[in-house]
C-alpha atoms as a PDB file:
ATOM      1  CA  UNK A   1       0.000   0.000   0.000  1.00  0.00           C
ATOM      2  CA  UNK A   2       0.856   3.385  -1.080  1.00  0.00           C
ATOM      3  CA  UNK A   3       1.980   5.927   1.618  1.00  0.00           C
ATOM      4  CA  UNK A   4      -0.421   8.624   0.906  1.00  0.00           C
ATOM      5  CA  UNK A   5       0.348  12.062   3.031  1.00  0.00           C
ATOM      6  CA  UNK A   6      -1.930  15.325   3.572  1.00  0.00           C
ATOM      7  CA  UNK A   7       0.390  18.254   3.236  1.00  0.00           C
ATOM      8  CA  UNK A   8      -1.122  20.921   5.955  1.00  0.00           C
ATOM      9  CA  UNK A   9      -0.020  23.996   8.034  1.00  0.00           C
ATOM     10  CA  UNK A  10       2.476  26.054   6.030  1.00  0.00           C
ATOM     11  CA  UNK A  11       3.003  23.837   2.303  1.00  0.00           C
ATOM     12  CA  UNK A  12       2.783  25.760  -0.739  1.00  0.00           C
ATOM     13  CA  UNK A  13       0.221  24.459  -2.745  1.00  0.00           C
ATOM     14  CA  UNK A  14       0.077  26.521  -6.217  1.00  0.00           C
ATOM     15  CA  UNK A  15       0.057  30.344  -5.446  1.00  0.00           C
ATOM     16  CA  UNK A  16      -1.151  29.671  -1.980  1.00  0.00           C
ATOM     17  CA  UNK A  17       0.170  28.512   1.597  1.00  0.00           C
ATOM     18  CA  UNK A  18      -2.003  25.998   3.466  1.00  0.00           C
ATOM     19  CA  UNK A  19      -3.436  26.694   6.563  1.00  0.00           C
ATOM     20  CA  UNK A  20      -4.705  23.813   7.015  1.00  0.00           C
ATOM     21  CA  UNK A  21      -4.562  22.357  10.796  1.00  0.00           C
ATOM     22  CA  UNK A  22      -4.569  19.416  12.946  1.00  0.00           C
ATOM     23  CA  UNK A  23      -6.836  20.275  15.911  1.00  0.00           C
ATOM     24  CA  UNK A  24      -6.509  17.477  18.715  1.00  0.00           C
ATOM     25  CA  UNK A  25      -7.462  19.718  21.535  1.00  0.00           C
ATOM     26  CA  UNK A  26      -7.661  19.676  25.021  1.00  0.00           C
ATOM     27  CA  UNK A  27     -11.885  18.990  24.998  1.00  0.00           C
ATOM     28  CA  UNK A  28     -11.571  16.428  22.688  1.00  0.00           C
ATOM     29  CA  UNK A  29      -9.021  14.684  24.794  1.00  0.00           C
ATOM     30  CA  UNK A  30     -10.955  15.639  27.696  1.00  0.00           C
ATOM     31  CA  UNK A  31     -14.142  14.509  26.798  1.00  0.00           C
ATOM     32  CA  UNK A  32     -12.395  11.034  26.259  1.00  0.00           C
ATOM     33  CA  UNK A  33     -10.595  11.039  29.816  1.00  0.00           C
ATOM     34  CA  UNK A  34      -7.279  10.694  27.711  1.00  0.00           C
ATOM     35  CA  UNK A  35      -4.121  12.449  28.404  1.00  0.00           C
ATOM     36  CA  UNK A  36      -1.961  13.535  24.762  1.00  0.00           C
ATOM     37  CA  UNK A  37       0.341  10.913  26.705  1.00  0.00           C
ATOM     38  CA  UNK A  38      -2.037   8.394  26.640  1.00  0.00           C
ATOM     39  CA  UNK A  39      -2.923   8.823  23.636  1.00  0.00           C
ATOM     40  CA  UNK A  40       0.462   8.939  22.695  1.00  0.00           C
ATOM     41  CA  UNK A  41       0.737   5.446  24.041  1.00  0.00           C
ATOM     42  CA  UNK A  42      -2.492   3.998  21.948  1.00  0.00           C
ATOM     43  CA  UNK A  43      -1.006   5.352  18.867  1.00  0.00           C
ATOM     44  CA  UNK A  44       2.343   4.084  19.289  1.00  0.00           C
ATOM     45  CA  UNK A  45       3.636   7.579  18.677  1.00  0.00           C
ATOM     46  CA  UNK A  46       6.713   9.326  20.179  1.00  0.00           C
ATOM     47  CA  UNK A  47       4.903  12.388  22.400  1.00  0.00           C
ATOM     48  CA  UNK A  48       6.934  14.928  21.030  1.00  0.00           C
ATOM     49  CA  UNK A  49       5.961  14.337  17.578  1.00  0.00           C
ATOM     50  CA  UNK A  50       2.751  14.133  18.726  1.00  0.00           C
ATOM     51  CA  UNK A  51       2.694  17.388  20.558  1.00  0.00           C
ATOM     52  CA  UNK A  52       4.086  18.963  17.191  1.00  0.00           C
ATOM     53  CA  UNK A  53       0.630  17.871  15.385  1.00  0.00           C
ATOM     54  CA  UNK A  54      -1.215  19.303  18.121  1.00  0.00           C
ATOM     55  CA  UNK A  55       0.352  22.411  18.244  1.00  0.00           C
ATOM     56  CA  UNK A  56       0.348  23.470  14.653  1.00  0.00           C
ATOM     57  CA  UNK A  57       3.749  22.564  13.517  1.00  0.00           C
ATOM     58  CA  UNK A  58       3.637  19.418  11.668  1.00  0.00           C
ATOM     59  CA  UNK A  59       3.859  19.847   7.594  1.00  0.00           C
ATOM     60  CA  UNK A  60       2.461  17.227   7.223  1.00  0.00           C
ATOM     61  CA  UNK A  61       0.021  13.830   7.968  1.00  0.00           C
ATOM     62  CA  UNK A  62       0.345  10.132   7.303  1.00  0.00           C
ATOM     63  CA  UNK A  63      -3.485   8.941   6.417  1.00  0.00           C
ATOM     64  CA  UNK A  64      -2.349   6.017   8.518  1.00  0.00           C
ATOM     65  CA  UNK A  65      -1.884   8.676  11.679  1.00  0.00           C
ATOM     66  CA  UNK A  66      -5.181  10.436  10.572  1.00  0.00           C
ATOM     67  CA  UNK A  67      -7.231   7.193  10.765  1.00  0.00           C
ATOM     68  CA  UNK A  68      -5.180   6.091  14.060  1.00  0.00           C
ATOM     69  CA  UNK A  69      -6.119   9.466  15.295  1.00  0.00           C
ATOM     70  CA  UNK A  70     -10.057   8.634  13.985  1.00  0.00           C
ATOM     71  CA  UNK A  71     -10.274   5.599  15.370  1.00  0.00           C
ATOM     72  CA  UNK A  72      -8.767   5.976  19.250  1.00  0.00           C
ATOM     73  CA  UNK A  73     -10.654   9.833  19.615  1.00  0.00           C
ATOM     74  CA  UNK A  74     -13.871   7.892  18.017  1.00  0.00           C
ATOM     75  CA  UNK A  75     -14.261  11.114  15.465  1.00  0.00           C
ATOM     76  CA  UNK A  76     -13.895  11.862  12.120  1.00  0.00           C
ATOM     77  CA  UNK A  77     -11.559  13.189  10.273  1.00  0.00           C
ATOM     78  CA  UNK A  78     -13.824  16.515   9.903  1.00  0.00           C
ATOM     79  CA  UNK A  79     -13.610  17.163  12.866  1.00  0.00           C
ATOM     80  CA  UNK A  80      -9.463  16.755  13.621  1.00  0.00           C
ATOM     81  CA  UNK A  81      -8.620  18.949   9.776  1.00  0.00           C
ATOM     82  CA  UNK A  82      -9.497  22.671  10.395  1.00  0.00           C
ATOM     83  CA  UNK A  83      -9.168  24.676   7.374  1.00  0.00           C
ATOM     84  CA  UNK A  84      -7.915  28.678   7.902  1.00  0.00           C
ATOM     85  CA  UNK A  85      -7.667  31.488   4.665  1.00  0.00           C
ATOM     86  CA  UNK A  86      -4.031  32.969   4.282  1.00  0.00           C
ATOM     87  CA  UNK A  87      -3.898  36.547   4.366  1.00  0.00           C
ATOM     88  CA  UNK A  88      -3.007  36.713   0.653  1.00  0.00           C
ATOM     89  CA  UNK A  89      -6.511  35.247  -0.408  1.00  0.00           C
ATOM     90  CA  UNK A  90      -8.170  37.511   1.746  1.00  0.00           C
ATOM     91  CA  UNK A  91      -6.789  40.636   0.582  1.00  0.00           C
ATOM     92  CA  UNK A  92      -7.390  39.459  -3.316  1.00  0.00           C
END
């Protein structure tokens, strides 16, 4: 199988720059009883690299991690991806 990845938070794609973002917040986590730790665990995931998709940073997403994510936070992946305008498309 084909590693497929999901280019988001600061990749050019065309003219544009991607805001697109990985939101695994606190009242998702919460709502779970799950620490980012724990969850960190269940994934199989080092917590720092982890902590960089929660925070914004990552450029980019396995859809292996995505459905991981899905699957142990019971949600889809509509509501993890959270899609922001650039200023450049704004002021166009």
């Amino acid at each position: 199988m084909a590693q497929v990845f999901i280019p988001i938070s600061g990749s050019n794609i065309g003219s544009h720059l991607a805001q697109i973002f990985v939101d695994i917040h606190n009242v998702m986590l919460a709502r779970r009883k799950m620490t980012l730790t724990e969850l960190s665990r269940r994934l199989d995931i080092a917590l720092p690299n982890l902590s960089i998709l929660k925070n914004g940073h990552a450029k980019a997403i396995r859809m292996a991690l995505l459905d991981a994510l899905c699957r142990e936070l019971d949600c889809q992946p509509g509501e993890l991806l959270v899609w922001e305008p650039d200023d450049a498309a704004e002021k166009e």
